[in-house]
Protein backbone atom coordinates (compact mmCIF):
# COMPACT_ATOMS: atom_id res chain seq x y z
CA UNK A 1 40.80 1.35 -62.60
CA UNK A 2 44.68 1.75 -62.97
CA UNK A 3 46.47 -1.89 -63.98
CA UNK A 4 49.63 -1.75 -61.47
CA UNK A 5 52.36 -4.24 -61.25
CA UNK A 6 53.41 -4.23 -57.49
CA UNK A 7 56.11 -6.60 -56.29
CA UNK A 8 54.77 -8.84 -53.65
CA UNK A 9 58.13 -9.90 -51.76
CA UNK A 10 58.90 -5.72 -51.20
CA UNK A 11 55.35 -3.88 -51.89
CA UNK A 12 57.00 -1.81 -54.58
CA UNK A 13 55.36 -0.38 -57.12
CA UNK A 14 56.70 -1.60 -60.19
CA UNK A 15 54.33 0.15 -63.25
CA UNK A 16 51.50 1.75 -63.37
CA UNK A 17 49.25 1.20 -67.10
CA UNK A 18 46.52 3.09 -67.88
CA UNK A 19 43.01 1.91 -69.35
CA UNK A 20 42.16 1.90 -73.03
CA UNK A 21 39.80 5.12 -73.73
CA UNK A 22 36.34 3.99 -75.77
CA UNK A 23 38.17 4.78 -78.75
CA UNK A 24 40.88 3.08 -78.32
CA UNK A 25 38.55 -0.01 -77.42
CA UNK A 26 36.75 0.31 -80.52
CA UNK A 27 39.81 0.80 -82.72
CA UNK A 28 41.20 -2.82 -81.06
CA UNK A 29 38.17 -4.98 -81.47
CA UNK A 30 37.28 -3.43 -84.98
CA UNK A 31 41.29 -4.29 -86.07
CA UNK A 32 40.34 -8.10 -84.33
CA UNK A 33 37.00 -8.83 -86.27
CA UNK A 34 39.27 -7.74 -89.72
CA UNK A 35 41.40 -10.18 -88.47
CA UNK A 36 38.75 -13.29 -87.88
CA UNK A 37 37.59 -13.08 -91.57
CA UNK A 38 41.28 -13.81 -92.57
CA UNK A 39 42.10 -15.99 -89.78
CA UNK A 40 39.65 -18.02 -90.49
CA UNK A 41 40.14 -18.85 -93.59
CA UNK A 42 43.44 -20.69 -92.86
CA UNK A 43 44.06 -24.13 -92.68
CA UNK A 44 45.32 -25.92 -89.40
CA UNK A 45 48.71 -25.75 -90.73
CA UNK A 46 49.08 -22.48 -91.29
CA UNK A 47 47.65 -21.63 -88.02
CA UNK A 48 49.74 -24.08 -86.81
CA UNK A 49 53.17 -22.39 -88.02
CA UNK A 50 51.80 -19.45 -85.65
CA UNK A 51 51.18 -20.95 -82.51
CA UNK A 52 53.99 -23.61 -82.53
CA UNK A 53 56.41 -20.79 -82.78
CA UNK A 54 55.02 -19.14 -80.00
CA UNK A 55 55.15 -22.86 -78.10
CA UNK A 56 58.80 -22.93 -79.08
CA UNK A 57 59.52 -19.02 -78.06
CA UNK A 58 58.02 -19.58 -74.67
CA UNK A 59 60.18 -22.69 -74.26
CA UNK A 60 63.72 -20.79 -75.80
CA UNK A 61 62.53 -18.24 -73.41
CA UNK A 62 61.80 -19.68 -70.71
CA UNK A 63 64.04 -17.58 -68.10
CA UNK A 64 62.92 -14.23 -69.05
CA UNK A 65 58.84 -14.84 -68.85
CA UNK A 66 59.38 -16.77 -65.44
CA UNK A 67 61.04 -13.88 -63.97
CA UNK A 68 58.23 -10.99 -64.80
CA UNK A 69 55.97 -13.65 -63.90
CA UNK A 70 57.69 -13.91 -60.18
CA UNK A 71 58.59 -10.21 -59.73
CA UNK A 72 55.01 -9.50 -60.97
CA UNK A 73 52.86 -11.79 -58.07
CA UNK A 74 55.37 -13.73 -56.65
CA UNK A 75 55.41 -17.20 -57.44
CA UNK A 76 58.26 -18.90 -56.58
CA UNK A 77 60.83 -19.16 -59.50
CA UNK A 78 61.00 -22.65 -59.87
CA UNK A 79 56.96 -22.99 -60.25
CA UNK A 80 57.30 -19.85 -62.79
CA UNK A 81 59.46 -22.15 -64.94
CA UNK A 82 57.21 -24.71 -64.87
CA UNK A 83 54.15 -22.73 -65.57
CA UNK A 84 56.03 -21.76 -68.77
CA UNK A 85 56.96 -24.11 -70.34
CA UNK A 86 53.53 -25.76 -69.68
CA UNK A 87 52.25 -23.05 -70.97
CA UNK A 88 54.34 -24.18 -74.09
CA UNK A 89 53.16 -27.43 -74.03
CA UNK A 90 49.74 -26.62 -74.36
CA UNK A 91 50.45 -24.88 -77.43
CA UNK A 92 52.36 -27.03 -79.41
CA UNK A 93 49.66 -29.80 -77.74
CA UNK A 94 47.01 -27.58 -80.11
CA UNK A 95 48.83 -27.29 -83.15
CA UNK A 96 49.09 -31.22 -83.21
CA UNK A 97 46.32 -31.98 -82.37
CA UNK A 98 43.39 -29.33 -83.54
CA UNK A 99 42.77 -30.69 -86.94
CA UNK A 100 42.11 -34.09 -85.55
CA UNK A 101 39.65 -32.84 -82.60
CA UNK A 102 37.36 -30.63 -85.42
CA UNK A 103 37.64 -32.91 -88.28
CA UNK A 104 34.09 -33.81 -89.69
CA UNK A 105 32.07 -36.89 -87.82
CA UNK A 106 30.33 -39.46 -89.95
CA UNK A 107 26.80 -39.94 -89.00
CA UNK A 108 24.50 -42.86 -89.77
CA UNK A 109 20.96 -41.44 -90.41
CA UNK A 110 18.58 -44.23 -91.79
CA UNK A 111 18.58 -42.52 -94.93
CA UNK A 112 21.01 -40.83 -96.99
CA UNK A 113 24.19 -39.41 -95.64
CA UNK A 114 24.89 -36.85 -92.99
CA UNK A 115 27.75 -35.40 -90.84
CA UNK A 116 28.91 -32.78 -88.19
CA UNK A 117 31.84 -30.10 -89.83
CA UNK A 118 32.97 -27.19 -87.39
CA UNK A 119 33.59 -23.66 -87.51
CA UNK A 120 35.23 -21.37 -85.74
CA UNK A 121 32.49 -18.35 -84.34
CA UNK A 122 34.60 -15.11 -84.44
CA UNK A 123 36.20 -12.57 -82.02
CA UNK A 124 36.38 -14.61 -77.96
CA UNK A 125 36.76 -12.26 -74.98
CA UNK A 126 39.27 -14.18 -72.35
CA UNK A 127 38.74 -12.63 -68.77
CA UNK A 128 41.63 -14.14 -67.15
CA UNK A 129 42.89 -14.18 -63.02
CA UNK A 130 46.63 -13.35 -61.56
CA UNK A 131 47.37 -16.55 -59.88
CA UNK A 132 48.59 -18.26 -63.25
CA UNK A 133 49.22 -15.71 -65.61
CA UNK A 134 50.55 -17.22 -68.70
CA UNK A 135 49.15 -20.84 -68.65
CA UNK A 136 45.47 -19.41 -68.17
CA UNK A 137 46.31 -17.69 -71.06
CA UNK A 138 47.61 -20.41 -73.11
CA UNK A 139 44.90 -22.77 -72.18
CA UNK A 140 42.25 -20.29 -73.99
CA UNK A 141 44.67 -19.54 -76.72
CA UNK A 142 46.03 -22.78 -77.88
CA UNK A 143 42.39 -24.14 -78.43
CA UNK A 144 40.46 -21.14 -80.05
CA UNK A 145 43.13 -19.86 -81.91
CA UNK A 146 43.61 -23.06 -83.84
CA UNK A 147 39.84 -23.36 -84.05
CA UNK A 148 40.04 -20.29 -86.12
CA UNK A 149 38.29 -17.98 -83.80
CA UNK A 150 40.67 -14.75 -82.38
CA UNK A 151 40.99 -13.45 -78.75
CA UNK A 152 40.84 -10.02 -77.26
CA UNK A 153 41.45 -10.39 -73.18
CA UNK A 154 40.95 -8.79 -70.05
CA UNK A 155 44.00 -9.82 -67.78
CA UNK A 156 44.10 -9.60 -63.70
CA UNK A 157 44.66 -5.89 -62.94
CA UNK A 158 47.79 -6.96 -61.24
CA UNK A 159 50.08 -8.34 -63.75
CA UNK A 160 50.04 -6.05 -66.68
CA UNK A 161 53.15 -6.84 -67.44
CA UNK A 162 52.44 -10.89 -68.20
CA UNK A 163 49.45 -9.51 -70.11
CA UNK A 164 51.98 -7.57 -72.52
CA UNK A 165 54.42 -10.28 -72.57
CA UNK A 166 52.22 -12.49 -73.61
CA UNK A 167 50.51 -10.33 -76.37
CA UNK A 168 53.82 -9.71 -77.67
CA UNK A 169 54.48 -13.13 -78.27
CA UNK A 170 52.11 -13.43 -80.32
CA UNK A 171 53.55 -10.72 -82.39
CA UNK A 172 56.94 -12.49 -82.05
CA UNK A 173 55.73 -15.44 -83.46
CA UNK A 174 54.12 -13.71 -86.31
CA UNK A 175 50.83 -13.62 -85.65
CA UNK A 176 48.99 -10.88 -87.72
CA UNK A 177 47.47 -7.91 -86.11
CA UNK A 178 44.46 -8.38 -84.35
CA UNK A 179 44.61 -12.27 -83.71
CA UNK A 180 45.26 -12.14 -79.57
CA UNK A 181 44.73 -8.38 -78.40
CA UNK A 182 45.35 -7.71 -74.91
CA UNK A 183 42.91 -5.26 -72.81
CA UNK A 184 43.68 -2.50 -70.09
CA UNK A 185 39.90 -2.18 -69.78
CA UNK A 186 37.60 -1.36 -66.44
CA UNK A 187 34.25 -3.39 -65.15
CA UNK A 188 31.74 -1.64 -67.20
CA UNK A 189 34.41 -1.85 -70.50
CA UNK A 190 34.13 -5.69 -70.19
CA UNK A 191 30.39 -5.08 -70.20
CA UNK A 192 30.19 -3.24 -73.51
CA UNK A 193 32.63 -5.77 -74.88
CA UNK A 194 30.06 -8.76 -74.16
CA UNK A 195 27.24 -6.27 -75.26
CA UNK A 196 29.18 -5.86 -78.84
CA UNK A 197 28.03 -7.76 -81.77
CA UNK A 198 31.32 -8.42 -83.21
CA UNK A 199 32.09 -10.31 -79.65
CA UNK A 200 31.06 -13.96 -80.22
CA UNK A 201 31.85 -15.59 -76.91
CA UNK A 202 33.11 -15.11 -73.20
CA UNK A 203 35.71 -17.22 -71.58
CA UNK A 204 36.09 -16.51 -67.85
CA UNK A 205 38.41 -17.69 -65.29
CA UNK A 206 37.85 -16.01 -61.89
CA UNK A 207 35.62 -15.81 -58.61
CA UNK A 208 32.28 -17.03 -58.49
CA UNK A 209 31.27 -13.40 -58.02
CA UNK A 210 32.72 -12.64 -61.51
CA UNK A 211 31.43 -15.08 -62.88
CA UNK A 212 27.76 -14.64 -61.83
CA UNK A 213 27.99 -11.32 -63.23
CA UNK A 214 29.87 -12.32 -66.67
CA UNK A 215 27.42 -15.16 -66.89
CA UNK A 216 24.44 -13.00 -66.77
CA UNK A 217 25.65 -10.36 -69.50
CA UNK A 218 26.90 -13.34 -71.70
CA UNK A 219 23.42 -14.49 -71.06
CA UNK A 220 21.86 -11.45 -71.91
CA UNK A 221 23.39 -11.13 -75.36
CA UNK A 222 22.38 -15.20 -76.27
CA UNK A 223 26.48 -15.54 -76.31
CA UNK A 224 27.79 -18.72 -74.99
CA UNK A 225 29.99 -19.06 -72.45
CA UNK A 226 32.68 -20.82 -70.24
CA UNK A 227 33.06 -20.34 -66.47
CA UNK A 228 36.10 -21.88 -64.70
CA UNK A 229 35.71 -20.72 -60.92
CA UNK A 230 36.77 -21.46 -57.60
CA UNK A 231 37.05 -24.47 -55.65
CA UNK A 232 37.29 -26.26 -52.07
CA UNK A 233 38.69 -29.11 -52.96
CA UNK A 234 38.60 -32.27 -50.74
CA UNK A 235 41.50 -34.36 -50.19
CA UNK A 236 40.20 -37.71 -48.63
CA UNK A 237 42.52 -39.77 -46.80
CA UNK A 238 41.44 -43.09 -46.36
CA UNK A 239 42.85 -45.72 -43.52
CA UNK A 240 45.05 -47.54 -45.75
CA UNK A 241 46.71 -44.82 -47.36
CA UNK A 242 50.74 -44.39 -47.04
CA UNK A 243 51.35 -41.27 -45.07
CA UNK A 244 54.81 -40.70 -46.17
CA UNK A 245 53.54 -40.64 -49.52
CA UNK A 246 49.95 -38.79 -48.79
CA UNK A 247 51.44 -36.08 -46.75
CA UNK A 248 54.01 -35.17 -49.69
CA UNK A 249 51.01 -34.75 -51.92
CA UNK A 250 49.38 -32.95 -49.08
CA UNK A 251 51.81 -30.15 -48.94
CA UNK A 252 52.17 -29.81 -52.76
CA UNK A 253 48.29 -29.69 -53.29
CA UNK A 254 47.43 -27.20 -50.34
CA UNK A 255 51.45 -25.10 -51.02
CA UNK A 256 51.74 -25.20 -54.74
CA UNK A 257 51.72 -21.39 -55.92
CA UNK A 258 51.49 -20.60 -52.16
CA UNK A 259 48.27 -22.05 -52.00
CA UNK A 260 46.15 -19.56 -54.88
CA UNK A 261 45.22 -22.02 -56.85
CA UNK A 262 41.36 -23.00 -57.61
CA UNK A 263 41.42 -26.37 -57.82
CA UNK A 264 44.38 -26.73 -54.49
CA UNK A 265 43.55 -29.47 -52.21
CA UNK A 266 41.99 -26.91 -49.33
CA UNK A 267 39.56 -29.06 -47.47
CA UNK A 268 41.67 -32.70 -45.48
CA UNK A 269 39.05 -34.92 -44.66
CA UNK A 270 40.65 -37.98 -43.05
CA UNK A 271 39.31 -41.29 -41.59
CA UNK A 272 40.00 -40.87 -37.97
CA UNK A 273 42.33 -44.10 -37.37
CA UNK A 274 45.18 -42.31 -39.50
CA UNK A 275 43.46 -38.31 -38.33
CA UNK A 276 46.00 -38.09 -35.61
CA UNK A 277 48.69 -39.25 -37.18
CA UNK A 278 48.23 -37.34 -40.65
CA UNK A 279 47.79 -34.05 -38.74
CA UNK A 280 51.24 -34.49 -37.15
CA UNK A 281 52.92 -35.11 -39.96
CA UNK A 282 51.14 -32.70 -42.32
CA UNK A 283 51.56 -29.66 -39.18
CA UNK A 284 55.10 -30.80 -39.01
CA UNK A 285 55.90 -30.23 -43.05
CA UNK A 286 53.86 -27.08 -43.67
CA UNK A 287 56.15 -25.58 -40.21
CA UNK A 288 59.05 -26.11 -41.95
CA UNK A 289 58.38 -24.10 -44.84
CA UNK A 290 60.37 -20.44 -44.78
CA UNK A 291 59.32 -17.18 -46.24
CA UNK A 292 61.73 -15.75 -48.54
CA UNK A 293 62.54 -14.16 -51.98
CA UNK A 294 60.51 -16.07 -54.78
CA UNK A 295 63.62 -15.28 -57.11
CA UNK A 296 65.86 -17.71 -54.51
CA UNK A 297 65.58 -21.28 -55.38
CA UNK A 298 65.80 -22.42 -51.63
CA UNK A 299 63.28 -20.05 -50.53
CA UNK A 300 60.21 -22.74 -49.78
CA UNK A 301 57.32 -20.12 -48.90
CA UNK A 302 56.87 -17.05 -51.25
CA UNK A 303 54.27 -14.32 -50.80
CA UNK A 304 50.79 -13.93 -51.79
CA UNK A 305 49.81 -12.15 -55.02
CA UNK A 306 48.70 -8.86 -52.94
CA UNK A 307 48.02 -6.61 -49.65
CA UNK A 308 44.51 -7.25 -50.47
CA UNK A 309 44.60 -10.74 -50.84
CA UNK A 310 46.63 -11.24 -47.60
CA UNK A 311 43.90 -9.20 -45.60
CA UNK A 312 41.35 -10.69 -46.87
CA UNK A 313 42.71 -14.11 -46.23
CA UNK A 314 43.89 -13.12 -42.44
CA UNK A 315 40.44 -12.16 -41.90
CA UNK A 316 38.94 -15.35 -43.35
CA UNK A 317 40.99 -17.05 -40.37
CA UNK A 318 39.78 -14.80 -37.90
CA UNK A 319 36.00 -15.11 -38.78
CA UNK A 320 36.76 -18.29 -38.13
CA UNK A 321 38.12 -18.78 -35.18
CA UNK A 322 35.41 -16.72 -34.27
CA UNK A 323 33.19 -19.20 -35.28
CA UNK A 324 34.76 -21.87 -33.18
CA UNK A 325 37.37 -22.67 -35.29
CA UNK A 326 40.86 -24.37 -33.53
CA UNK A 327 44.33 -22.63 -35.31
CA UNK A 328 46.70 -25.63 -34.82
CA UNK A 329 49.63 -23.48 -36.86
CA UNK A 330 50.21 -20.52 -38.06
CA UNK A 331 46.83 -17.95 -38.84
CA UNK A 332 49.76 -15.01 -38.93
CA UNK A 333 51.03 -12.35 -41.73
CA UNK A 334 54.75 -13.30 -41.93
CA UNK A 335 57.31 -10.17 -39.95
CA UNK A 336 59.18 -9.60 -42.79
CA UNK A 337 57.96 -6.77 -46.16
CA UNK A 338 55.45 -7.96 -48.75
CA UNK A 339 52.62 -10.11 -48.26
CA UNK A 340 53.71 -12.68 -46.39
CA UNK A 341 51.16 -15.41 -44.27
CA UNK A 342 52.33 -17.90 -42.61
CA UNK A 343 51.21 -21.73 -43.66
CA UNK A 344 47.64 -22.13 -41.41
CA UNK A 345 45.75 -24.80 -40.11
CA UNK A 346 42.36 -24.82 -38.95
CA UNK A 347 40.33 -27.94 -36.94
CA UNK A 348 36.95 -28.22 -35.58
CA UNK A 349 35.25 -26.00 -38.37
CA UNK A 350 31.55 -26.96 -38.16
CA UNK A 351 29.24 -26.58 -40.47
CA UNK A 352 27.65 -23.09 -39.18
CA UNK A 353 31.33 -21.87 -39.30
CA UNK A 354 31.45 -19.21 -41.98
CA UNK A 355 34.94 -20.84 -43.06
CA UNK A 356 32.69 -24.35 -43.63
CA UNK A 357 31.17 -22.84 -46.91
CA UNK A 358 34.38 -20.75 -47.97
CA UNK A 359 37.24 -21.21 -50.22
CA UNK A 360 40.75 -20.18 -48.75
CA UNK A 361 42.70 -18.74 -51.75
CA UNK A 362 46.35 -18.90 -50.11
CA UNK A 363 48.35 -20.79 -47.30
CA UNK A 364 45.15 -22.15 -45.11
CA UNK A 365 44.24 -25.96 -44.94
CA UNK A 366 41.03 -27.14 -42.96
CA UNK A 367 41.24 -30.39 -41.40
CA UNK A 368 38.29 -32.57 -41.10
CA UNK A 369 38.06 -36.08 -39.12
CA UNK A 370 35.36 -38.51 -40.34
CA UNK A 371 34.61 -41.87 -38.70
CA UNK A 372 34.93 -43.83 -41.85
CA UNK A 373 34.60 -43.94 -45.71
CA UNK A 374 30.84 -43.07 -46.39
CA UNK A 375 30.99 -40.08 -43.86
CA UNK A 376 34.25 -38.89 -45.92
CA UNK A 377 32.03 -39.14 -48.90
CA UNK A 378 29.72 -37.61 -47.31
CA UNK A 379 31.55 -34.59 -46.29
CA UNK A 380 33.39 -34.04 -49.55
CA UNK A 381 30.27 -33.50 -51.35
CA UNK A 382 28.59 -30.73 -48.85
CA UNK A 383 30.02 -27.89 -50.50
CA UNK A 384 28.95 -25.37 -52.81
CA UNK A 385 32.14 -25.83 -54.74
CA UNK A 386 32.72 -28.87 -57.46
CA UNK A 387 35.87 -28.36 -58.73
CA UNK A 388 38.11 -31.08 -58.00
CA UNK A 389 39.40 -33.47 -55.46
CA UNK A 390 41.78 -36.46 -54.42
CA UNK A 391 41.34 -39.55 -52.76
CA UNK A 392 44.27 -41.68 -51.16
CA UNK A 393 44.41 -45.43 -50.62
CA UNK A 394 46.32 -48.61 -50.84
CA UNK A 395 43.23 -50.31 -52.72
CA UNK A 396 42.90 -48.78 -56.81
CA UNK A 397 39.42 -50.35 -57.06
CA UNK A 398 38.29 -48.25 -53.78
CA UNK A 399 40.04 -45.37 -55.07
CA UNK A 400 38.12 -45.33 -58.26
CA UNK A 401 35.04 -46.26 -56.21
CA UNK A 402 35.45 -43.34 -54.37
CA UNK A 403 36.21 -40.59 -57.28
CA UNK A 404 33.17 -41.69 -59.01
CA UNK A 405 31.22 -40.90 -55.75
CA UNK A 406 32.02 -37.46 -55.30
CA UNK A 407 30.35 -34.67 -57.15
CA UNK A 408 32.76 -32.12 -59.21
CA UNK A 409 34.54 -32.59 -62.53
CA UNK A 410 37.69 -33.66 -61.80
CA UNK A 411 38.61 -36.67 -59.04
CA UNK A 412 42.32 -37.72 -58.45
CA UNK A 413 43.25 -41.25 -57.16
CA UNK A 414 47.10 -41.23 -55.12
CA UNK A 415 48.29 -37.78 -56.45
CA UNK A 416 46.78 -34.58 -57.53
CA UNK A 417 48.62 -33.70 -60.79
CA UNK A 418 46.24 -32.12 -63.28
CA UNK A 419 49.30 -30.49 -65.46
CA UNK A 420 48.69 -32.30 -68.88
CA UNK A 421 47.22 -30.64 -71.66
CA UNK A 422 45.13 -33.71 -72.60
CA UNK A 423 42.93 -33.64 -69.30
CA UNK A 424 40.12 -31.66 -69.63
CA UNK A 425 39.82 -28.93 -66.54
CA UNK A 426 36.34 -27.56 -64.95
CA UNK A 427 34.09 -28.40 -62.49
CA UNK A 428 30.34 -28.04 -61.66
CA UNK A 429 28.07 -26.35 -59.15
CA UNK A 430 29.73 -22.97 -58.25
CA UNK A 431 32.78 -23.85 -59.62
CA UNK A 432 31.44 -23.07 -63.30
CA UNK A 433 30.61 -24.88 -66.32
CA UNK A 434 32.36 -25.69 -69.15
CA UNK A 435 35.65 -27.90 -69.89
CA UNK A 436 39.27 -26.67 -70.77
CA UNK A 437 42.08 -28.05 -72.19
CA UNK A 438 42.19 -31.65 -73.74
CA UNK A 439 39.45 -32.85 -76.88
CA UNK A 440 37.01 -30.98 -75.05
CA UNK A 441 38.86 -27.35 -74.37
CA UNK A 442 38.50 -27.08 -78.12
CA UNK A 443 34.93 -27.21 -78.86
CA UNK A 444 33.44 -24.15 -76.45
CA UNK A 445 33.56 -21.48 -79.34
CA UNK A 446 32.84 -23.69 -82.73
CA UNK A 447 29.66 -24.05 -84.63
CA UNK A 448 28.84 -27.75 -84.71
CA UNK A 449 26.82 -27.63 -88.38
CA UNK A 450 24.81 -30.89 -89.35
CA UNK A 451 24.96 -30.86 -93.29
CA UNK A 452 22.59 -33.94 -94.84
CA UNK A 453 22.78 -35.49 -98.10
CA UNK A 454 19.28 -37.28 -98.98
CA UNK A 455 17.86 -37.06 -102.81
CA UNK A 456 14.31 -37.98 -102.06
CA UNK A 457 11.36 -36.10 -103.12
CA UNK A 458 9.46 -34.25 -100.08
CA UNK A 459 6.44 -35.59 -98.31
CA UNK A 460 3.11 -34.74 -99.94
């Protein structure tokens, strides 16, 4: 398995990096669990030190990781910026704010005195995906890092070089050997990583295949685990929503990062006195959008991530129209080089449609018209997927109504803006388990010990 960085607006091959030989493996986790017993030792604020100068070198350099990021898989320079210095605001959101999330909680037992103290666990292996390659990183980093606990990681085969970026950073920042190791490992290396006993924990971000079969080995080895997955998001629009303002959203959740995002807005479920309406609009706006070089800060359409991941996704569209699906726009690879699609629409997707039950990672929105409210409900809960979701309306209180209705882990009410470190991120059903970022993105990989204070003599 050879990591290659291919640029996706020409198809060029870029670099070619080779995988780590068992030795080599062996050598980089033995040099991370030397690490953990020092690391952990520290207080917050001398972790801190570390990981707010990496914050603040991400930020200074904000330019130069957006652009390996863009010539890398192709997201749009603008967005690359912005996934920075996120990415930088997660960290310094850590350093602030770990001491505070772990500090000891008082407990009243009815006698005595008791109270919960964490700790970090040791060495967590990070298998992370392409479509966001620093901030997936910095989400896992920021938390655990400041926990105490140290990260070796398994990056997307397709952007080595934001794997070595971002391991370098830490080395910029002065981290000491060992802390955040990046891995050119294969399939079966990740295996005898989650087999080892120095590996404490797994934190996945990927396909529901992956995770099914990271789950399972985590499983096997009593290791706990976090699985953020994909997603079909529903975006409900309700009859007294604004359109102008609706449809904006509407682009941005199904377009943002070209559409390869988990938790996009993918399924538009709309009540059918605005359907017609909506659909004009929303066809209209995703039409205008032009292909052209990421790097160009007009360009309004940039390519997918792959060759592979544009086949797969034109063949997604043909299964179903197969099925009886309707293309209202687009369901085309873009005549230009690299891996182009044009923006798609599908209608009429039934429930026996393949497409019904999959998730479109990239530039393909399903539209869905419901007769009112509860059949929007309705419809937003039959999937397999329980990511996240949006609801628009004039009326707050229905809005809220609604969100609390629906079954995934995140509900949005009038946007879909889920960029702030405090909000924890996950979902259920086959869209994983576990929470990151926010209070909760720090407490996957700690021991939550129960000490008790009682002086009373034992039971006869």
């Amino acid at each position: 398995m050879a990591y290659q960085s291919i640029n996706p607006t020409s198809g060029k091959l870029l670099k070619t990096f080779e995988p780590l030989t068992a030795p080599q493996l062996d050598d980089k986790l033995a040099v991370a669990a030397r690490c953990y017993d020092i690391w952990r030792h520290k207080s917050y604020a001398e972790r801190a030190v570390i990981v707010n100068k990496a914050a603040a070198l991400l930020h200074d350099q904000v330019e130069a990781y957006a652009r390996i990021m863009t010539l890398e898989m192709g997201k749009r320079i603008g967005e690359a910026r912005g996934e920075v210095e996120f990415s930088a605001s997660i960290l310094a959101y850590y350093a602030k704010n770990a001491e505070r999330f772990l500090a000891p909680q008082k407990l009243n037992p009815t006698a005595g005195e008791a109270h919960m103290e964490s700790s970090p666990i040791g060495v967590i292996f990070g298998v992370q995906p392409w479509n966001f390659p620093y901030y997936q990183l910095a989400r896992v980093a920021g938390p655990q890092l400041m926990a105490g606990n140290v990260l070796v990681v398994k990056h997307a085969a397709i952007v080595p070089q934001s794997a070595l970026a971002f391991e370098k950073l830490w080395v910029d920042a002065g981290a000491p050997v060992g802390l955040y190791t990046n891995l050119f490992i294969t399939h079966d290396q990740s295996d005898t990583i989650i087999d080892d006993p120095r590996v404490k924990g797994v934190a996945l971000t990927g396909s529901v295949a992956a995770g099914r079969s990271i789950a399972a080995r985590a499983g096997q080895n009593l290791k706990p685990s976090s699985m953020e997955l994909g997603g079909s998001d529903a975006f409900i629009v309700l009859e007294d929503a604004d359109l102008e303002h609706t449809v904006k959203w509407a682009v941005w959740g199904r377009m943002y990062n070209d559409g390869q995002t988990c938790c996009a807005a993918k399924r538009f479920i709309v009540v059918d006195s605005v359907a017609d309406a909506f659909l004009e609009k929303f066809k209209r706006a995703l039409g205008a959008l032009e292909a052209g070089d990421p790097l160009d800060e007009k360009t309004t359409l940039g390519p997918l991530s792959s060759e592979a991941a544009l086949v797969q996704l034109l063949d997604q569209v043909d299964k179903a129209v197969a099925g009886g699906a309707k293309l209202v726009l687009g369901g085309k690879r873009v005549d230009r080089p690299g891996f182009y699609m044009q923006p798609t629409i599908l209608t009429d997707v039934k429930p026996g449609n393949p497409a019904f039950r999959d998730e479109f990672f990239g530039p393909v929105a399903m539209f869905f018209r419901v007769k009112d409210e509860e059949a929007a409900i309705a419809l937003a809960n039959d999937s397999d997927f329980g990511l996240g979701g949006s609801v628009f309306t004039a009326d707050l209180a229905r809005g809220r109504r609604v969100a609390s209705r629906i079954d995934t882990g995140m509900m949005f009410v009038n946007n879909l803006s889920w960029t702030d470190a405090e909000l924890p991120f996950g979902g259920i059903k086959n869209s994983g388990y576990g929470r990151e970022l926010g209070d909760m993105g720090i407490q996957a990989f700690v021991n939550k010990k129960l000490v008790r204070i009682n002086t009373v003599d034992a039971p006869l």
